[in-house]
N, C-alpha and C. Protein backbone atom coordinates (compact mmCIF):
# COMPACT_ATOMS: atom_id res chain seq x y z
N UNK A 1 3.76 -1.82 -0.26
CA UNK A 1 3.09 -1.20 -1.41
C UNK A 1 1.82 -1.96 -1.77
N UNK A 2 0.78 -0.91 -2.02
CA UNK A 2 -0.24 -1.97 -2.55
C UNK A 2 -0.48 -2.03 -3.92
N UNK A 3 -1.17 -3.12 -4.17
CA UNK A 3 -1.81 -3.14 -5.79
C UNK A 3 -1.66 -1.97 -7.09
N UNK A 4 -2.64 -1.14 -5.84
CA UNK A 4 -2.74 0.07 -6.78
C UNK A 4 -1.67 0.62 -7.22
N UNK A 5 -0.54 1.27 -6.03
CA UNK A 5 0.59 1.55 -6.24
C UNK A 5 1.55 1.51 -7.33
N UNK A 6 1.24 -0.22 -7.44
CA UNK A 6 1.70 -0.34 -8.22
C UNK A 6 1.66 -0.59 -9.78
N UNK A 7 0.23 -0.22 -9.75
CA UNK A 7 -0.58 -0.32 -10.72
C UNK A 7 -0.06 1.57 -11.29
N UNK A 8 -0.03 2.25 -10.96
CA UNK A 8 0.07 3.67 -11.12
C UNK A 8 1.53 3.56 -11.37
N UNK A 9 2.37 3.20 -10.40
CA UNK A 9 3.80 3.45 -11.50
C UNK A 9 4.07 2.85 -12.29
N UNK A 10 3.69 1.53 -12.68
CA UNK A 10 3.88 1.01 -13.98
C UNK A 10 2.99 1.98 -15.12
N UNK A 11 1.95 2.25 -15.07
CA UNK A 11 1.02 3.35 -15.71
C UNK A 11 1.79 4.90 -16.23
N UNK A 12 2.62 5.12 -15.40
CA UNK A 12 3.81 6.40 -15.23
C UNK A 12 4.54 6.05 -15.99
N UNK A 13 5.03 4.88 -16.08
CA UNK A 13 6.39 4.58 -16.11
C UNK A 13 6.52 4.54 -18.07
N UNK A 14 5.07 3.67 -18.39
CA UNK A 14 4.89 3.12 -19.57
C UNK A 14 4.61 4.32 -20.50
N UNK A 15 4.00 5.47 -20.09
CA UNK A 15 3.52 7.37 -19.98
C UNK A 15 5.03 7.75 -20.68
N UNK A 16 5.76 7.48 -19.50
CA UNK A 16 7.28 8.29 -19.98
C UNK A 16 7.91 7.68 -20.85
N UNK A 17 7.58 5.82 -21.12
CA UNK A 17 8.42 5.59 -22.26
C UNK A 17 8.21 5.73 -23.54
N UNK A 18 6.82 5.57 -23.68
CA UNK A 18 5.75 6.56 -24.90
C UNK A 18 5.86 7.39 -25.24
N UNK A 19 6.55 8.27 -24.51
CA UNK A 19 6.61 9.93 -24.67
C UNK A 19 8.04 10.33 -25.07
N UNK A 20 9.25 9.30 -24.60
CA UNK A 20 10.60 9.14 -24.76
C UNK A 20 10.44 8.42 -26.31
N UNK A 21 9.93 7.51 -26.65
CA UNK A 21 9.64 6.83 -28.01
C UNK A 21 9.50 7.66 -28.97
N UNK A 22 8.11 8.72 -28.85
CA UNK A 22 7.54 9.38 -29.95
C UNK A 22 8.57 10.17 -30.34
N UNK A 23 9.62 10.74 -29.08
CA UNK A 23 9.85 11.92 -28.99
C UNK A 23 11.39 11.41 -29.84
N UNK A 24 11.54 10.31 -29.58
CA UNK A 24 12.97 9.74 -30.22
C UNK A 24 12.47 9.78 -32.06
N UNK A 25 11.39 8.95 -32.06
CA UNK A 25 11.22 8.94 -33.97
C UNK A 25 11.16 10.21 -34.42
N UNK A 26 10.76 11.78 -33.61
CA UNK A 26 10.93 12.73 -33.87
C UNK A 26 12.16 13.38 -34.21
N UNK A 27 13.05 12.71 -33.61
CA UNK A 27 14.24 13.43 -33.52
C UNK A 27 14.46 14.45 -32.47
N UNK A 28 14.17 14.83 -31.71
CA UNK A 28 13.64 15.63 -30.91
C UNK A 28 14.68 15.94 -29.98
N UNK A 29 15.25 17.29 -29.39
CA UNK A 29 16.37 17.09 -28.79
C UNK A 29 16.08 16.42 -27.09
N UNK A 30 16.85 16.25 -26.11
CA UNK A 30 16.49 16.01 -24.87
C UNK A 30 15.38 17.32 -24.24
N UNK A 31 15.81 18.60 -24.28
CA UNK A 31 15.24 19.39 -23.74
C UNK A 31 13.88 19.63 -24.38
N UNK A 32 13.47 19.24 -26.05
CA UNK A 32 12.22 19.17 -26.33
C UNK A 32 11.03 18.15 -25.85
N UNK A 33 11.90 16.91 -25.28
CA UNK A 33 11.47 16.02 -25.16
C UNK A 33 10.66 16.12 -23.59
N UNK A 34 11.53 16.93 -22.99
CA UNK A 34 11.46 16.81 -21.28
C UNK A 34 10.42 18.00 -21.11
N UNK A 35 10.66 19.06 -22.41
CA UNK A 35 9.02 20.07 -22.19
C UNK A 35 7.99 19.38 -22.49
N UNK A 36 7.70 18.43 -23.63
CA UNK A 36 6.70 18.03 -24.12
C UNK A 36 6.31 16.93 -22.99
N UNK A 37 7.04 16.08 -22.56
CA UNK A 37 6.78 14.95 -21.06
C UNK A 37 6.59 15.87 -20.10
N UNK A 38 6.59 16.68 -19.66
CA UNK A 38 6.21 17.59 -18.70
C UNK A 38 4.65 18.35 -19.60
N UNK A 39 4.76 18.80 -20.37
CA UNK A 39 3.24 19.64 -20.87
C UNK A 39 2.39 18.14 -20.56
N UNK A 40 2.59 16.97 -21.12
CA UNK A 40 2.15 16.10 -21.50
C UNK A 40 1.64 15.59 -19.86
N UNK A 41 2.13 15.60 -19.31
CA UNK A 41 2.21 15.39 -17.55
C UNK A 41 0.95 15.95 -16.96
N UNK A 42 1.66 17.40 -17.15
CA UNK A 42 0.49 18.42 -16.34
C UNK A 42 -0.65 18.16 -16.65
N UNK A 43 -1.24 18.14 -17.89
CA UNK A 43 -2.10 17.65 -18.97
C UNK A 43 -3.05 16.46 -18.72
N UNK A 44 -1.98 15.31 -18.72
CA UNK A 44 -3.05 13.98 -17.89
C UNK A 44 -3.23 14.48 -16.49
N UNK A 45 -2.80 15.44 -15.69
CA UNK A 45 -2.85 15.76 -13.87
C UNK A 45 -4.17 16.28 -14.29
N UNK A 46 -4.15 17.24 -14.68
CA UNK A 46 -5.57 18.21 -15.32
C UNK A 46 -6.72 17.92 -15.12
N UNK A 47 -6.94 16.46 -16.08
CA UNK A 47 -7.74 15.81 -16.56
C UNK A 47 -8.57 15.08 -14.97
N UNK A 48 -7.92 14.53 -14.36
CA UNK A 48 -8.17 13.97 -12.82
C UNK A 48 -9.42 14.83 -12.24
C-alpha cells in the first residue's frame, strides 16, 4: 500500500465516523443514518 492509500482510507474512515457522530447526537435511526452517509458519500464523489 502506498502513502496515499493510506492517506484516503483514513480520510473515509474519519468521513464515516463524523457522519455516525452527528447522526448519533441526532438521534437518528440506523437506516437514517446509512441514507444520509450514503447522500453524504455520493455528494463528496460529485465534487471530484
Amino acid at each position: 500500500m502506498t502513502i496515499k492509500t493510506v492517506m484516503i482510507r483514513g480520510m473515509e474512515h474519519s468521513f464515516w465516523m463524523r457522519a455516525k457522530i452527528a447522526a448519533l447526537r441526532k438521534r437518528q435511526t440506523m437506516a437514517e443514518w446509512m441514507t444520509e452517509a450514503i447522500r453524504a458519500k455520493l455528494r463528496k464523489e460529485e465534487v471530484k
